[in-house]
C-alpha atoms as a PDB file:
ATOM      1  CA  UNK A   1      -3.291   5.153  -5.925  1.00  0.00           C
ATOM      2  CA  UNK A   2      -2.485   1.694  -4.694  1.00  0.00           C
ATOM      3  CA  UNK A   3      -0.006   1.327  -1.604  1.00  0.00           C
ATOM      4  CA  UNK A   4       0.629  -2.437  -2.507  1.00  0.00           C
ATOM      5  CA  UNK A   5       4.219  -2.570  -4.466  1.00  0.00           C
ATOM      6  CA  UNK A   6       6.391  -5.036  -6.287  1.00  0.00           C
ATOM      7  CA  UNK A   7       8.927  -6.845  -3.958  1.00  0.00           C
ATOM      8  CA  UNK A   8      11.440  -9.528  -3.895  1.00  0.00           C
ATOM      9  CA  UNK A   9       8.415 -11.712  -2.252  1.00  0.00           C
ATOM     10  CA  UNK A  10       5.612 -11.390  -4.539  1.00  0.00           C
ATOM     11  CA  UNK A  11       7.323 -10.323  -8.179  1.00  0.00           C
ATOM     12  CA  UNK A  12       7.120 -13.798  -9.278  1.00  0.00           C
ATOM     13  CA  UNK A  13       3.213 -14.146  -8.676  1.00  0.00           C
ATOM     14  CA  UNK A  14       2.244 -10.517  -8.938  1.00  0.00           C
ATOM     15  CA  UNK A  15       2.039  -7.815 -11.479  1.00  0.00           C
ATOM     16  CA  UNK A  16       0.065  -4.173 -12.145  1.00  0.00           C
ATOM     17  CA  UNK A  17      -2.622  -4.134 -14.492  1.00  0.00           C
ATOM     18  CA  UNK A  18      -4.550  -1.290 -15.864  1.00  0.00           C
ATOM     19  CA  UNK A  19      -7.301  -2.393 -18.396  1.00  0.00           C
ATOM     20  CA  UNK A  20      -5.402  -4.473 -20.726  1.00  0.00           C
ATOM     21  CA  UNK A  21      -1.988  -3.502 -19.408  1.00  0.00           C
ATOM     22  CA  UNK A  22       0.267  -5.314 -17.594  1.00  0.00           C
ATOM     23  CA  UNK A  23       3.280  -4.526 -15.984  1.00  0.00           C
ATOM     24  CA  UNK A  24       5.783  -6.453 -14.373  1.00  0.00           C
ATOM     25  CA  UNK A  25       9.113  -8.120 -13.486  1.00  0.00           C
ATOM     26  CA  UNK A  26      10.659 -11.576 -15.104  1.00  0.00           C
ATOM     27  CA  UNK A  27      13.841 -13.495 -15.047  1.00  0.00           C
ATOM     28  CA  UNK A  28      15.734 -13.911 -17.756  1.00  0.00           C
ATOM     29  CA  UNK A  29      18.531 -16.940 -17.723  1.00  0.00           C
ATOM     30  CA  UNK A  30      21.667 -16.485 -19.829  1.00  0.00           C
ATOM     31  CA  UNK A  31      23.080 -20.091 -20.426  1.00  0.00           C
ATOM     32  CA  UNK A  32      26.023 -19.280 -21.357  1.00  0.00           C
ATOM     33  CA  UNK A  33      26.959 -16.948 -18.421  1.00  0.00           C
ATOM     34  CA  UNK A  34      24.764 -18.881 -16.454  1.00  0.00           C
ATOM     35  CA  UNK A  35      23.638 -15.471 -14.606  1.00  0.00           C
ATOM     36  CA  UNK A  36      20.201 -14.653 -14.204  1.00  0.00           C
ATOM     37  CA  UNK A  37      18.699 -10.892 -15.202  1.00  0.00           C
ATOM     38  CA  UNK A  38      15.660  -9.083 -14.845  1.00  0.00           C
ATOM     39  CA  UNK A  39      13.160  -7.825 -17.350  1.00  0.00           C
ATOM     40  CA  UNK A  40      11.185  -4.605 -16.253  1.00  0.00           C
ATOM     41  CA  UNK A  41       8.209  -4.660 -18.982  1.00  0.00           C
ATOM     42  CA  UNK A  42       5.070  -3.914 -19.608  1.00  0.00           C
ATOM     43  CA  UNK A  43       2.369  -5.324 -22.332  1.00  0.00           C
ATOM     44  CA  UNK A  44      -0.921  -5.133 -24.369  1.00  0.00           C
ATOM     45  CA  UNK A  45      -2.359  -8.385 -23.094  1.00  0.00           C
ATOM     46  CA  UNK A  46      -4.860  -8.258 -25.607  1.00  0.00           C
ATOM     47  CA  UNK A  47      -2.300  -8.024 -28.572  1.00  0.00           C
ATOM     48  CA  UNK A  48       0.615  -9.592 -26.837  1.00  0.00           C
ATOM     49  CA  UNK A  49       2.248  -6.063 -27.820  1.00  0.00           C
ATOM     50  CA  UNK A  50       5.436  -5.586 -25.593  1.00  0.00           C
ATOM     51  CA  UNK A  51       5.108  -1.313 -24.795  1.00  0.00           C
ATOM     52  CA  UNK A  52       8.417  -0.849 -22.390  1.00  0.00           C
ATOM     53  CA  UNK A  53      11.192  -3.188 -21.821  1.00  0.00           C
ATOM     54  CA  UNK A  54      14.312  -2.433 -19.743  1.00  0.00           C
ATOM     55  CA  UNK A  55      16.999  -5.492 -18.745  1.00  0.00           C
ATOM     56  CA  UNK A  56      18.046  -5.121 -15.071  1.00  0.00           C
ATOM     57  CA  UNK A  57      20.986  -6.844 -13.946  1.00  0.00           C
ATOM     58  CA  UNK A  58      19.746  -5.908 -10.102  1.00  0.00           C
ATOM     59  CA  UNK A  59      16.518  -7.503  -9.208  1.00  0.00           C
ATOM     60  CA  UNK A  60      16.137  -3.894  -7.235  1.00  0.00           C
ATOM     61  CA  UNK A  61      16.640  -2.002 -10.024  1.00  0.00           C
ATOM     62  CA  UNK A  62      13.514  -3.925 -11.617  1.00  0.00           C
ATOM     63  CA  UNK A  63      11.212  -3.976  -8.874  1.00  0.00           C
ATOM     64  CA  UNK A  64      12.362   0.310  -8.315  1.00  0.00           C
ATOM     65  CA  UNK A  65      11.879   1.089 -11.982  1.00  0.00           C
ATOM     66  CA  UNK A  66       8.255  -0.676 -12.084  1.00  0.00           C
ATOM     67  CA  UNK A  67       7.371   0.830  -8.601  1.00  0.00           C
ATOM     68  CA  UNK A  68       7.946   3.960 -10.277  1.00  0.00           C
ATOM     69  CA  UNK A  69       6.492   3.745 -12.968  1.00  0.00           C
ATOM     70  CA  UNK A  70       3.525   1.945 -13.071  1.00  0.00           C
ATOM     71  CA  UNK A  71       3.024   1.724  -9.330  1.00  0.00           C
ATOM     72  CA  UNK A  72      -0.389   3.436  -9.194  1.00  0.00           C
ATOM     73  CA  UNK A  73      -1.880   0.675 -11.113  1.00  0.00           C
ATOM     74  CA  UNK A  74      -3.716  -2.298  -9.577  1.00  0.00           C
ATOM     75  CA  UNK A  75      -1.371  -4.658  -7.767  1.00  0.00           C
ATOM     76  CA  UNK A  76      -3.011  -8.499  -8.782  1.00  0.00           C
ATOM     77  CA  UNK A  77      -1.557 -11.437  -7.684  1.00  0.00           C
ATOM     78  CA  UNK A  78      -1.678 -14.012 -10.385  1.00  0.00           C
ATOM     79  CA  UNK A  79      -1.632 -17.283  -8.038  1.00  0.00           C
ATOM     80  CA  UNK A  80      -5.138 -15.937  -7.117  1.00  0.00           C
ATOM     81  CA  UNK A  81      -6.925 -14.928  -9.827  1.00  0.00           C
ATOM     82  CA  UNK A  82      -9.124 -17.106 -11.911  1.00  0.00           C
ATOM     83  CA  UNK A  83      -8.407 -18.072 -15.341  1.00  0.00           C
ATOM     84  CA  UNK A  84     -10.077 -19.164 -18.895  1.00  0.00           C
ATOM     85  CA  UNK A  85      -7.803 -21.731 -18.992  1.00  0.00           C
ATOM     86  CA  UNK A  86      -8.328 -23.469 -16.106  1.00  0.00           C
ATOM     87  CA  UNK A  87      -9.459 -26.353 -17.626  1.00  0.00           C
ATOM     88  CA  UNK A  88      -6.625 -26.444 -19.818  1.00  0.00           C
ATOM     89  CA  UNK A  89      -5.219 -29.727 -21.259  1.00  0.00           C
ATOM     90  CA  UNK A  90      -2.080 -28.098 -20.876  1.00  0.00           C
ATOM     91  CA  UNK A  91      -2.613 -27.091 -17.162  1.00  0.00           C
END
């Protein structure tokens, strides 16, 4: 079981991942509000197949439910790991 969790410091660049699961925590801007909420989810990355969702209006309340739940995962920091599309004309 990993010790490493989510926080308000590293949700941005980090998620969980167990084999091709990912779980995590993203903003989500309303426009028309102009308020910011948080999406608790995790995916199939090799489908793109969302498997749990939950909208948080508490950036706590995200980071709490994925600590939770998927907390025993693998904690990976995305601004560190290496990519296939590094060379990316879209990069």
């Amino acid at each position: 079981m990993s010790n490493s969790q989510l926080s308000f410091d590293n949700f941005m660049q980090s998620v969980f991942r167990f084999q091709d699961r990912q779980a995590g925590v993203s903003l989500i801007f309303d426009p028309n509000s102009k308020t910011y909420s948080y999406n608790a989810y995790c995916l199939e990355t090799k489908i793109m197949k969302e498997l749990f969702t939950v909208e948080c209006d508490y950036l706590d309340e995200a980071l709490a439910l994925i600590n939770d739940e998927f907390g025993g995962w693998e904690l990976v920091d995305l601004s560190q790991s290496q990519s296939s599309c590094g060379t990316c004309v879209a990069k």
